[in-house]
N, C-alpha and C. Protein backbone atom coordinates (compact mmCIF):
# COMPACT_ATOMS: atom_id res chain seq x y z
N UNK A 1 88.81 104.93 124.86
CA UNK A 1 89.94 104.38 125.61
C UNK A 1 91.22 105.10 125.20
N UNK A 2 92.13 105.97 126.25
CA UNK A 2 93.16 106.06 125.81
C UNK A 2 94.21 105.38 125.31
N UNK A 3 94.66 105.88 123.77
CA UNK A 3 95.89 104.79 123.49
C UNK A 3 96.96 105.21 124.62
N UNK A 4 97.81 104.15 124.75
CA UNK A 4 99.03 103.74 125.44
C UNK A 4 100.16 104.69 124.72
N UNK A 5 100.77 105.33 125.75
CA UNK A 5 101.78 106.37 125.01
C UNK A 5 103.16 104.98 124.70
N UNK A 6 104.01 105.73 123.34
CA UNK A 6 104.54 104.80 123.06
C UNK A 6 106.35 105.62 123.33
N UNK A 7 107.19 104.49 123.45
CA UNK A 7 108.35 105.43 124.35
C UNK A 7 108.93 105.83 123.06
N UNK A 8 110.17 107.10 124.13
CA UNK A 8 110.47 108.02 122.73
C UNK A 8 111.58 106.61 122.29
N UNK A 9 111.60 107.23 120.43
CA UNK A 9 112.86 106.37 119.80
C UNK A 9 112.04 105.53 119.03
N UNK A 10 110.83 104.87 119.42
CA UNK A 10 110.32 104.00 118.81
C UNK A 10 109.79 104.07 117.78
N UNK A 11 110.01 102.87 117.00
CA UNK A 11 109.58 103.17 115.27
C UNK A 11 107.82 103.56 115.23
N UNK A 12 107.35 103.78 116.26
CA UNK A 12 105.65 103.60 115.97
C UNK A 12 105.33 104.87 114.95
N UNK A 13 104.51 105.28 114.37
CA UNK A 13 104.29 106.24 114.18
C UNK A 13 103.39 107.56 114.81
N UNK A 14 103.94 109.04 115.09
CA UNK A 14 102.97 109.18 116.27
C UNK A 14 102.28 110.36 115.93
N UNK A 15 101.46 111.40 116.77
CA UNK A 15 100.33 112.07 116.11
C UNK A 15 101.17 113.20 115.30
N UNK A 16 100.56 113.74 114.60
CA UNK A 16 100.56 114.66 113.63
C UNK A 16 100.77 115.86 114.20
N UNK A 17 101.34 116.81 113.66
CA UNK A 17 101.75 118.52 114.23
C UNK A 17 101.07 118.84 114.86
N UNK A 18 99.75 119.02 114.25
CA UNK A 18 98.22 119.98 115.00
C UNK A 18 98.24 118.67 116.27
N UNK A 19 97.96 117.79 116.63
CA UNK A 19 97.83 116.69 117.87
C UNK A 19 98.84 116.97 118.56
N UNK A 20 100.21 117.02 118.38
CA UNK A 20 101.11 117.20 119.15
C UNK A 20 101.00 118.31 120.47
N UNK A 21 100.82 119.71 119.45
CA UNK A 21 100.36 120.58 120.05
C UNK A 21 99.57 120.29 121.39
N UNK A 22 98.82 119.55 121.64
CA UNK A 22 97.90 119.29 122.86
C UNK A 22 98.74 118.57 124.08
N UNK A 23 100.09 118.21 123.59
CA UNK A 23 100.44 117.30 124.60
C UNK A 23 101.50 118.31 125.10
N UNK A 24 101.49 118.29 126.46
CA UNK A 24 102.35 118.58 127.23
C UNK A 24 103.88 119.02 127.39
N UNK A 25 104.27 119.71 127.48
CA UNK A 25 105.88 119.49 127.25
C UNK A 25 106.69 118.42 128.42
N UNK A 26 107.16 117.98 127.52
CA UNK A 26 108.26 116.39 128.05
C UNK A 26 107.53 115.15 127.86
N UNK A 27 105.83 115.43 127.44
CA UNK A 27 105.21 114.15 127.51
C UNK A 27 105.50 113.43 126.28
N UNK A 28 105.60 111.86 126.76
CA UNK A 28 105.84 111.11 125.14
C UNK A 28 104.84 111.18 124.34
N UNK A 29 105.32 111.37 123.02
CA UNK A 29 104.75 111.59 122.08
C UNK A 29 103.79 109.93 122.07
N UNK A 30 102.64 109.94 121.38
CA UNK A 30 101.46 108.74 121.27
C UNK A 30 101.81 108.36 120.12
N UNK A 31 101.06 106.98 119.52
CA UNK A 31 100.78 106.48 118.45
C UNK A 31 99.50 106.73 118.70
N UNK A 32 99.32 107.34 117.25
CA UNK A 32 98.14 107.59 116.24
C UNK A 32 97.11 106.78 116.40
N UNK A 33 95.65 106.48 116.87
CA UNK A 33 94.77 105.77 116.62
C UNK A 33 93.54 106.49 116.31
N UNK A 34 93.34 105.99 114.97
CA UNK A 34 92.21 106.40 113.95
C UNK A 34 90.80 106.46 114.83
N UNK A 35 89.74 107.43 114.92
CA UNK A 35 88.56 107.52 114.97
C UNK A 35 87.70 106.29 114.18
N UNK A 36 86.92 105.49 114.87
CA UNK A 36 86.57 104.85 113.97
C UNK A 36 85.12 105.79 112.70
N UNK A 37 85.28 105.24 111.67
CA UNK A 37 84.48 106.08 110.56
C UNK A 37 83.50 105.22 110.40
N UNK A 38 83.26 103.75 111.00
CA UNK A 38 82.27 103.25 110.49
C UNK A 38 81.56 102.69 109.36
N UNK A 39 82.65 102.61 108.54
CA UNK A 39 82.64 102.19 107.35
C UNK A 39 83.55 101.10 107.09
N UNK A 40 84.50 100.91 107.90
CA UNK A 40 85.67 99.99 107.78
C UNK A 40 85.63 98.82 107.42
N UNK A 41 86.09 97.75 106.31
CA UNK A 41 85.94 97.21 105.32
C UNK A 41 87.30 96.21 105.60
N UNK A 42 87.08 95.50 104.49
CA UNK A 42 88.83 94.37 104.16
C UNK A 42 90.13 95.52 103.35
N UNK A 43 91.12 95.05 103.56
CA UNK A 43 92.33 95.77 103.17
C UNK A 43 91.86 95.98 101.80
N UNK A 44 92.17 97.18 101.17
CA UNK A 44 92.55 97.11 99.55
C UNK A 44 93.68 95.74 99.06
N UNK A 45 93.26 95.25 98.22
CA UNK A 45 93.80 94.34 97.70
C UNK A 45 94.73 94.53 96.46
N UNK A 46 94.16 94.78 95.69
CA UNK A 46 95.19 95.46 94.32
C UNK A 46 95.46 96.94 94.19
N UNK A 47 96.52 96.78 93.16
CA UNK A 47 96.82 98.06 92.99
C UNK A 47 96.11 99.60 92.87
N UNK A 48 95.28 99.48 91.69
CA UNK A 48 93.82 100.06 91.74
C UNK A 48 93.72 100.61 93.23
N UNK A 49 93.24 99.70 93.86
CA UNK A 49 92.18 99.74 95.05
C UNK A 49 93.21 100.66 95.96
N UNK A 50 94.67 100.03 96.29
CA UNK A 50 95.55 100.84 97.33
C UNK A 50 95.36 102.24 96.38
N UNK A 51 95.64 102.82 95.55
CA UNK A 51 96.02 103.91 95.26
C UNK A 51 94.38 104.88 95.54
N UNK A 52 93.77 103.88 95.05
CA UNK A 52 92.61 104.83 95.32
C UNK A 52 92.05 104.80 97.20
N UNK A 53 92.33 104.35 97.82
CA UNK A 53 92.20 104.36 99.14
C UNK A 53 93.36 105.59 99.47
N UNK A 54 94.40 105.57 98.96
CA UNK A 54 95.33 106.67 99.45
C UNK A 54 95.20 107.93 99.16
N UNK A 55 94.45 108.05 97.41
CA UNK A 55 93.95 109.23 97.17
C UNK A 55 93.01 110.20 98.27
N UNK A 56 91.82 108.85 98.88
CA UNK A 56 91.03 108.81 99.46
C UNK A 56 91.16 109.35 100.96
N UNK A 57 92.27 108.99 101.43
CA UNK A 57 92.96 109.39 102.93
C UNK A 57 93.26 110.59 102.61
N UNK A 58 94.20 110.89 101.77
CA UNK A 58 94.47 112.23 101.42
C UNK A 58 93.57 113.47 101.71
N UNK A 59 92.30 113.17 101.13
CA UNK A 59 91.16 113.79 101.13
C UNK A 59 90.29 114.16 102.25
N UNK A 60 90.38 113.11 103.01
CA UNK A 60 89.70 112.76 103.81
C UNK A 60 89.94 112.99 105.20
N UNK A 61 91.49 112.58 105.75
CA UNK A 61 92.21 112.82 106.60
C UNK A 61 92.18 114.60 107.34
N UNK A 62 92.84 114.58 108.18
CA UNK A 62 92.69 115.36 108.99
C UNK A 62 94.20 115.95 109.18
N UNK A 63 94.88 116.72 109.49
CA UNK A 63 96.29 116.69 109.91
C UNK A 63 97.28 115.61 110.77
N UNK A 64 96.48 114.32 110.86
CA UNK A 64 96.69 113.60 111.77
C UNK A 64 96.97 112.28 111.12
N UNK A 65 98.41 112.07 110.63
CA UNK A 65 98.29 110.61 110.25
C UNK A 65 98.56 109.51 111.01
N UNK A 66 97.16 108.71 110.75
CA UNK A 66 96.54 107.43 111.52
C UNK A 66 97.65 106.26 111.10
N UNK A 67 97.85 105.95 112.41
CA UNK A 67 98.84 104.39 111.89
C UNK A 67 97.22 103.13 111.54
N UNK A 68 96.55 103.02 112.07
CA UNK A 68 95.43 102.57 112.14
C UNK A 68 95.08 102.53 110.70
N UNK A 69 95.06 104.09 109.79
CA UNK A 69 94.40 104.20 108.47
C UNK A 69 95.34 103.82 107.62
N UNK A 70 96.62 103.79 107.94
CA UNK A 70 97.85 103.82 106.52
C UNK A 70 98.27 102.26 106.93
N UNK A 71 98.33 101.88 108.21
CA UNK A 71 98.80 100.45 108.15
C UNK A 71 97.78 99.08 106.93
N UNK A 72 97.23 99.11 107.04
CA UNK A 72 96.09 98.31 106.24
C UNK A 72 96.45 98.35 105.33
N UNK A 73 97.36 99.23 104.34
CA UNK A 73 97.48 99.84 102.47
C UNK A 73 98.14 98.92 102.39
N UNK A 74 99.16 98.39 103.89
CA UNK A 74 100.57 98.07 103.22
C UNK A 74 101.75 98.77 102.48
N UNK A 75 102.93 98.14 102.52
CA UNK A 75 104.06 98.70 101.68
C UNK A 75 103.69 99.73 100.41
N UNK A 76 102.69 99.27 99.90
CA UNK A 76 102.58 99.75 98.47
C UNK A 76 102.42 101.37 98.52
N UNK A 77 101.81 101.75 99.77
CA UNK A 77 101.48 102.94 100.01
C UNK A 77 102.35 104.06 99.71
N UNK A 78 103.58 103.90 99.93
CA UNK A 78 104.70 104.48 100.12
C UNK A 78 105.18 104.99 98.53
N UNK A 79 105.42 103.91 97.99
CA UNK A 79 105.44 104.41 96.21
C UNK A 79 104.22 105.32 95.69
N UNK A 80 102.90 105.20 96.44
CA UNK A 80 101.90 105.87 95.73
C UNK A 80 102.27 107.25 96.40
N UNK A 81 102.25 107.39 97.67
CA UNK A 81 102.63 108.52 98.41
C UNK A 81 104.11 109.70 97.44
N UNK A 82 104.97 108.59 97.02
CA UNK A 82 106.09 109.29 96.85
C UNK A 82 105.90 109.70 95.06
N UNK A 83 104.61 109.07 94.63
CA UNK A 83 104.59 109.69 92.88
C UNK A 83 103.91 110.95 92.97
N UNK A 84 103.02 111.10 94.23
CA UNK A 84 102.08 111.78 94.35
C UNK A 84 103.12 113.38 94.51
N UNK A 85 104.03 113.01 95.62
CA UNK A 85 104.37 114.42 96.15
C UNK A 85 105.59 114.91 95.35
N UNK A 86 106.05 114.05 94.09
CA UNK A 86 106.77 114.17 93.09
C UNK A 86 106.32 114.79 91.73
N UNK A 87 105.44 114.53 91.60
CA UNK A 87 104.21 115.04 90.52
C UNK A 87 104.11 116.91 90.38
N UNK A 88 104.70 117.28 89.99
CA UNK A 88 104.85 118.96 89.57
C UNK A 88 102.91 119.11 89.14
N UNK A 89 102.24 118.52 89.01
CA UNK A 89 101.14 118.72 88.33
C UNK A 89 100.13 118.22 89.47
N UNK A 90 100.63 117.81 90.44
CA UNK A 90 99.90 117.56 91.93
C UNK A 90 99.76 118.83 92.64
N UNK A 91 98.28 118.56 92.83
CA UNK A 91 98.33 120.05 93.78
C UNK A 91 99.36 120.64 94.52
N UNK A 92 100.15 122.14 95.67
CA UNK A 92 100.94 122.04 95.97
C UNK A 92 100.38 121.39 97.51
N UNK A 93 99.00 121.76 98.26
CA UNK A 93 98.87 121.02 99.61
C UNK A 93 99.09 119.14 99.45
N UNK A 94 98.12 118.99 98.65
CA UNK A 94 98.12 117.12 98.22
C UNK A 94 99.87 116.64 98.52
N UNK A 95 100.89 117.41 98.05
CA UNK A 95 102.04 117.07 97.59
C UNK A 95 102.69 117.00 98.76
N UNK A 96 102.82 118.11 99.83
CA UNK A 96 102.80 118.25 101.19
C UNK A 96 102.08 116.99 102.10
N UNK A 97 100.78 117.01 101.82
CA UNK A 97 99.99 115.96 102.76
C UNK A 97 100.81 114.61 102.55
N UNK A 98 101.18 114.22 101.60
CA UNK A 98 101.52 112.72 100.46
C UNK A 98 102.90 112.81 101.67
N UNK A 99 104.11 113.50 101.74
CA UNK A 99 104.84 113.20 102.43
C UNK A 99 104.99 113.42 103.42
N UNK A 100 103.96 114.53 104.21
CA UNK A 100 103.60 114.20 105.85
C UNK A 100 102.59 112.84 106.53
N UNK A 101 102.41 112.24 105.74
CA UNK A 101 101.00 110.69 105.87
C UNK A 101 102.31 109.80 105.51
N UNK A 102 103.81 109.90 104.85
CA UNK A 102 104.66 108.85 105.47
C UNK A 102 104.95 108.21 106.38
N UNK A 103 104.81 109.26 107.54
CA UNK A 103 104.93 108.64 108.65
C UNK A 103 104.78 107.64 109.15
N UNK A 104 103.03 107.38 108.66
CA UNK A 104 102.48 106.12 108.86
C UNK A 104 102.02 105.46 108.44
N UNK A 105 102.87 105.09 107.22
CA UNK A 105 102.93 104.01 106.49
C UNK A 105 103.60 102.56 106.63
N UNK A 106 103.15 101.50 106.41
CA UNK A 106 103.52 100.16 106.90
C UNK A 106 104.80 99.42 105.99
N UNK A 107 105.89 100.47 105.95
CA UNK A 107 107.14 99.90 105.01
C UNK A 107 108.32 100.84 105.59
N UNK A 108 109.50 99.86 105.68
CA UNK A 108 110.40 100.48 106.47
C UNK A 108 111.36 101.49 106.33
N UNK A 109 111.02 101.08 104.37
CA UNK A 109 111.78 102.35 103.58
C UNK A 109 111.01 103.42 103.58
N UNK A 110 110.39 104.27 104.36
CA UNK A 110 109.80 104.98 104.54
C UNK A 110 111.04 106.10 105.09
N UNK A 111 111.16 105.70 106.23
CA UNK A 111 112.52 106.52 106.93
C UNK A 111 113.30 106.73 105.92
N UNK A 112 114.08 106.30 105.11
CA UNK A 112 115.06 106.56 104.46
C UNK A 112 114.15 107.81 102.93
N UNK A 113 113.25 107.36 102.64
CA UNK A 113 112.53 108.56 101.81
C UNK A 113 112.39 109.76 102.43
N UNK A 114 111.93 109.30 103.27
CA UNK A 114 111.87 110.88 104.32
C UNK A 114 113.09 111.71 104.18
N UNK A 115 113.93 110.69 104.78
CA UNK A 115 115.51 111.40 104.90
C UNK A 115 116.08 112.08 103.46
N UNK A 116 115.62 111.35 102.54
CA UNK A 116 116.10 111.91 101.19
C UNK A 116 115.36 113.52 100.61
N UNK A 117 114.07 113.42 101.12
CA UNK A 117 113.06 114.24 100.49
C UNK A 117 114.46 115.59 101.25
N UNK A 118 114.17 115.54 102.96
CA UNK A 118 114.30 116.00 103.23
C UNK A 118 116.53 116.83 103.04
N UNK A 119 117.09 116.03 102.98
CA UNK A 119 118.64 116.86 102.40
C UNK A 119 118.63 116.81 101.18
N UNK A 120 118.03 116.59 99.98
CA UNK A 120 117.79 117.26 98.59
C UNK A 120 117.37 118.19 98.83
N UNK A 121 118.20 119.53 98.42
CA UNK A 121 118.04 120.98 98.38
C UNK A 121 117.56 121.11 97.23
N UNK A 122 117.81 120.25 95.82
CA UNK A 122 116.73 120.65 94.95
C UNK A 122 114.81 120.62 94.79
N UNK A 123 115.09 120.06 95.70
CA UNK A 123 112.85 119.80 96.31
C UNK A 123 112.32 121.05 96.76
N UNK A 124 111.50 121.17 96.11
CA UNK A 124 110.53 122.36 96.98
C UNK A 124 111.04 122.38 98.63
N UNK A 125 110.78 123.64 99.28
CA UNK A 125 111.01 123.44 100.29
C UNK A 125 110.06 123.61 101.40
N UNK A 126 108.75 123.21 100.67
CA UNK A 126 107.40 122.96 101.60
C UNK A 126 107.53 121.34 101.72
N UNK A 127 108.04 120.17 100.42
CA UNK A 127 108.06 119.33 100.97
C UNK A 127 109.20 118.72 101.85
N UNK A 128 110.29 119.86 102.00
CA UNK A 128 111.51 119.25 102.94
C UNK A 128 110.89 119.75 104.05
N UNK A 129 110.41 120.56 104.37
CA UNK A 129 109.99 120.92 105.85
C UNK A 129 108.83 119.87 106.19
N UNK A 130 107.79 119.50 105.44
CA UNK A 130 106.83 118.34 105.48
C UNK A 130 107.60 117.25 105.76
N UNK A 131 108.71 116.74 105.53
CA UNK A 131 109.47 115.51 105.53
C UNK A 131 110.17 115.75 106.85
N UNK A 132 110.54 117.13 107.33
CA UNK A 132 111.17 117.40 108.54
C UNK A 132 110.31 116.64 109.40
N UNK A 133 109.22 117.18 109.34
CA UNK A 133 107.81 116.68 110.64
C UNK A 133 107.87 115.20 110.54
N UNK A 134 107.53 114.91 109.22
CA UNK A 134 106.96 113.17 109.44
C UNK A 134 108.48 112.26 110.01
N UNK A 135 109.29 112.86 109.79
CA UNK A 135 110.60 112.31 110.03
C UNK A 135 110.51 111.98 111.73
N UNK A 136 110.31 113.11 112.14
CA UNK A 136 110.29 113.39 113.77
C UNK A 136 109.11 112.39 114.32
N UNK A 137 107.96 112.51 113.27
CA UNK A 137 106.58 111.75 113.94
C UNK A 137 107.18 110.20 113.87
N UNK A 138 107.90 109.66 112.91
CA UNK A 138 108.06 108.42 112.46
C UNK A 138 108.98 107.72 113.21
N UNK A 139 110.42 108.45 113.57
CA UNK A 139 111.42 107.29 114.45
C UNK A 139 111.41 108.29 115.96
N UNK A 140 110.99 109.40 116.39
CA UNK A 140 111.17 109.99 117.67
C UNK A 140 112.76 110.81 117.52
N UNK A 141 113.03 110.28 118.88
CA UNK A 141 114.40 110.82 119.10
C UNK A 141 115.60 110.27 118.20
N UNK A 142 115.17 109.24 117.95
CA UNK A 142 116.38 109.06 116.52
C UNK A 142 116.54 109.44 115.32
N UNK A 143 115.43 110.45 114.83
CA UNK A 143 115.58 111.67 114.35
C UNK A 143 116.28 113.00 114.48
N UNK A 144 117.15 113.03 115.71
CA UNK A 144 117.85 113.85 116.30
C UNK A 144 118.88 114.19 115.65
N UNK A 145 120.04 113.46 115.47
CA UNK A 145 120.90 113.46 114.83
C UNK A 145 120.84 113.93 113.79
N UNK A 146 119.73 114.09 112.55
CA UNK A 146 119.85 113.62 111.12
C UNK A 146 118.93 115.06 110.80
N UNK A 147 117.77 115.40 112.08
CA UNK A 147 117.52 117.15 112.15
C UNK A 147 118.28 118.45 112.35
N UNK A 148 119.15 117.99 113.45
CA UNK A 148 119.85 118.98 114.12
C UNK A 148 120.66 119.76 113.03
N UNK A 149 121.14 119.25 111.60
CA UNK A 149 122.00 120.02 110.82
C UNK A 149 121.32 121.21 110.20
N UNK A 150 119.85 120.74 109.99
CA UNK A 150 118.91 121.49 109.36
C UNK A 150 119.01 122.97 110.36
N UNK A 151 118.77 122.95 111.25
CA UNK A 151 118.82 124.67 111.23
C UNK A 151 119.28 125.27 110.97
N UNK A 152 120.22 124.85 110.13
CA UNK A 152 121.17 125.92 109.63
C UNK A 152 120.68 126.16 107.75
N UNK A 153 119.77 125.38 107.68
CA UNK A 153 119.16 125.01 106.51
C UNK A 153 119.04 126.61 106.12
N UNK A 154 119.19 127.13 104.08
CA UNK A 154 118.97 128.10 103.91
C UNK A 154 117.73 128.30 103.67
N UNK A 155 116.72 127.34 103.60
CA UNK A 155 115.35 127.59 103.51
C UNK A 155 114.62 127.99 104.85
N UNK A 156 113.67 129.03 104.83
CA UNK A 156 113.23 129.66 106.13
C UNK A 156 111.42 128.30 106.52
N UNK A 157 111.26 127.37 105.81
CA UNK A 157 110.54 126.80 105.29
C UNK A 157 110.79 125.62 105.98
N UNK A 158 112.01 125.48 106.34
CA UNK A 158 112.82 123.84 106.74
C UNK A 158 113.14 124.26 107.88
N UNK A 159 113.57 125.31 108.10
CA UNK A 159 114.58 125.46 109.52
C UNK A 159 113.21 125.83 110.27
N UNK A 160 112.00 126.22 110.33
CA UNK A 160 111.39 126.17 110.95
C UNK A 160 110.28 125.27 111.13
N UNK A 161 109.88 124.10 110.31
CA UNK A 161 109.64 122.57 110.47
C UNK A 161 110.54 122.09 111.55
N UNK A 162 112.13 122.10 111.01
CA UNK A 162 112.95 121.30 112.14
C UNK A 162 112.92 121.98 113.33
N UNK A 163 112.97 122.93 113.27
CA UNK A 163 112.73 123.57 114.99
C UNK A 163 111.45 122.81 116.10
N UNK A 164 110.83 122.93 114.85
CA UNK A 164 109.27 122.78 116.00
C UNK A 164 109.51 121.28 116.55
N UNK A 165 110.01 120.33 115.16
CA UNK A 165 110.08 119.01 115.28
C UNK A 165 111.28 118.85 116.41
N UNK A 166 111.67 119.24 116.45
CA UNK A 166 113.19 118.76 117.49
C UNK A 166 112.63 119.39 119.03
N UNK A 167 111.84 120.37 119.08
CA UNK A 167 111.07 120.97 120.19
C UNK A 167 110.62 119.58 120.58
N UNK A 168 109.63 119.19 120.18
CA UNK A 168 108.58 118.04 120.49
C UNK A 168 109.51 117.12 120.86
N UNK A 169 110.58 116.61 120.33
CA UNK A 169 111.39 115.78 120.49
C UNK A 169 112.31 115.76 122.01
N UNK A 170 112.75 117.20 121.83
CA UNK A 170 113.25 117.11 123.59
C UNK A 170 114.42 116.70 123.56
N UNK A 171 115.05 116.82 125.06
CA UNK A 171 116.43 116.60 125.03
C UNK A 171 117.20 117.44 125.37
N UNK A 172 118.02 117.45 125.87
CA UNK A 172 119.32 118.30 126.48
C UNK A 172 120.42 118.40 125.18
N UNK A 173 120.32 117.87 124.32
CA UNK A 173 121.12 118.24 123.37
C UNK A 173 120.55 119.10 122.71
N UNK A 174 118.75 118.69 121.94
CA UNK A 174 118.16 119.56 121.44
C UNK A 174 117.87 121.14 122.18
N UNK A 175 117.81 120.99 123.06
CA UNK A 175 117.63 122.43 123.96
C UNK A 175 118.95 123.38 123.73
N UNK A 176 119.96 122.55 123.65
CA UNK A 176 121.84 123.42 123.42
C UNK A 176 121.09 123.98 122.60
N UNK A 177 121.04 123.06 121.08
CA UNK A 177 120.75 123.62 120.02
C UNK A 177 120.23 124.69 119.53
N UNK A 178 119.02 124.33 120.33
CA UNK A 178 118.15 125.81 119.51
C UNK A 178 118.23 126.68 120.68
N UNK A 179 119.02 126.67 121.85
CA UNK A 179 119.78 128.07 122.60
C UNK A 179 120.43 128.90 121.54
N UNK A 180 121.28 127.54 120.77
CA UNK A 180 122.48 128.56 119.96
C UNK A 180 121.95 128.93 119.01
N UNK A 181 121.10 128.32 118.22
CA UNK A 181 120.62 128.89 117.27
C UNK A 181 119.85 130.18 117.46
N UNK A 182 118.91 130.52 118.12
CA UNK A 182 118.10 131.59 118.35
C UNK A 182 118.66 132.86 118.57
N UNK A 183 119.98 133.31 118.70
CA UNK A 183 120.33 134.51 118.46
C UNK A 183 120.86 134.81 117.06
N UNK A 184 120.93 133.92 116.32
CA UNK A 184 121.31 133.97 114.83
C UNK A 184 120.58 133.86 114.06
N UNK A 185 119.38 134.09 114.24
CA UNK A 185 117.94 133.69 113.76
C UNK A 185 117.56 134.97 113.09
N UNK A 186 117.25 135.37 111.95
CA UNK A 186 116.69 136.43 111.66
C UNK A 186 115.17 136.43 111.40
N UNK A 187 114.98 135.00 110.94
CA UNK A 187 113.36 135.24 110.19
C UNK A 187 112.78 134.95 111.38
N UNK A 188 111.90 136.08 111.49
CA UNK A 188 110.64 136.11 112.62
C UNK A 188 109.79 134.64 113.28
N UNK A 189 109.56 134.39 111.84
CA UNK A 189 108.91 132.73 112.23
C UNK A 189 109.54 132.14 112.52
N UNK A 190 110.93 131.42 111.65
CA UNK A 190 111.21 130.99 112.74
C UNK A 190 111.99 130.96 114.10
N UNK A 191 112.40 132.07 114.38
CA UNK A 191 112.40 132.75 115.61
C UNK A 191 111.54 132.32 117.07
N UNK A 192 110.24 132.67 116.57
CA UNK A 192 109.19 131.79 116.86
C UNK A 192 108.95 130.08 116.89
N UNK A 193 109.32 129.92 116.25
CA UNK A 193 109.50 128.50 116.48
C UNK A 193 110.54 127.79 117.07
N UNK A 194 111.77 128.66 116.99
CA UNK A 194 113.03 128.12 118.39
C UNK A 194 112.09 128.42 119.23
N UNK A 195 111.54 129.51 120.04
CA UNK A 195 111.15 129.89 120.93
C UNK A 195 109.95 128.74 121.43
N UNK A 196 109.31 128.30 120.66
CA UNK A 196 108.39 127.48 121.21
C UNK A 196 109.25 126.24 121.18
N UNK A 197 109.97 125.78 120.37
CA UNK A 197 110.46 124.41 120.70
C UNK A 197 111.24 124.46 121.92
N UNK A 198 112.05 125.49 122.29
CA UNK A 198 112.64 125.44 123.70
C UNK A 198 111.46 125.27 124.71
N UNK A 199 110.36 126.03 124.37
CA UNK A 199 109.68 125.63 125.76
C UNK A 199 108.80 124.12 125.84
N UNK A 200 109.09 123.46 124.57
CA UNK A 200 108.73 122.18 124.74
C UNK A 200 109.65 121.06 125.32
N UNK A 201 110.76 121.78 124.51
CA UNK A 201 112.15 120.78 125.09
C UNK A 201 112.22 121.17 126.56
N UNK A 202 112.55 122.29 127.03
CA UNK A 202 112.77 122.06 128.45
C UNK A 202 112.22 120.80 129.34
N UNK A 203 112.73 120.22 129.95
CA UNK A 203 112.75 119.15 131.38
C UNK A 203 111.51 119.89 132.05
């Protein structure tokens, strides 16, 4: 059964980079619904149990974070998520995955972590560009505002996360944007990635 596309702006959380890709340009972005695995069980209950279920998603997951798989953890998810991709001694993909699977997590301070990961210039800048995406997957177009500064970002790492993400996003403002940006663009990639986000943003 197809899920029900959910309108832009809305807090839902929606598919993941690689999923996006398949949808259309101008089409609303979806909420996430998990494959069932067939194994599906009662919520983790304690602490223990959430962290090791999240380890477990981590692992397991796909580029695609499930509102379906992260809603069930509950709130707690979010602190495990954020020790994980804080952890210098965490793999560097795990650390990446930990704050792109924010998205869809069932706590509201989620958005505001995102937002932090992402304008701390002291963070790696695989996980500010990871935080770019889930940012975009997590509130839609009200991510707009709070992306758009980033292209000017000095990391080539971020400014081309936010490109792609503000592509998907759409908009006549976002389209100005990465008009103007793309002749001032030196790094190839993301060059490439204005270029594709304009042809997503276009009407």
């Amino acid at each position: 059964m197809k899920t029900p596309a959910a309108p832009r702006g809305s807090s839902l959380p929606r598919l993941g980079l690689a999923a996006l890709l398949l949808v259309g340009p101008g089409a609303p972005l979806m909420a996430a619904t998990a494959p069932s695995t067939g194994g599906a069980g009662a919520s983790p209950s304690g602490p223990g149990e959430v962290r090791a279920e999240v380890l477990s998603l981590l692992e397991r997951s796909g580029a695609v974070p499930y509102e379906t798989e992260w809603k069930p953890l509950g709130p707690a998810a979010l602190g495990i998520l954020e020790e994980l991709a804080a952890d210098p001694n965490t793999p560097a993909q795990r650390r990446s995955r930990a704050v792109t699977f924010m998205a869809a997590v069932d706590n509201p301070q989620a958005t505001d972590r995102l937002q932090a990961f992402l304008k701390n210039g002291d963070t790696q800048p695989t996980l500010r560009a990871s935080a770019a995406t889930a940012l975009g997957l997590r509130v839609g177009t009200e991510a707009v505002p709070t992306l758009l500064p980033f292209l000017q970002d000095s990391s080539d790492p971020v400014r081309e996360a936010v490109a792609r993400a503000l592509g998907r996003l759409g908009g006549v403002q976002v389209q100005q944007a990465l008009e103007e940006r793309l002749p001032l663009e030196e790094a190839p990639v993301v060059r490439e990635a204005l270029q594709q986000g304009l042809t997503f943003s276009v009407p």
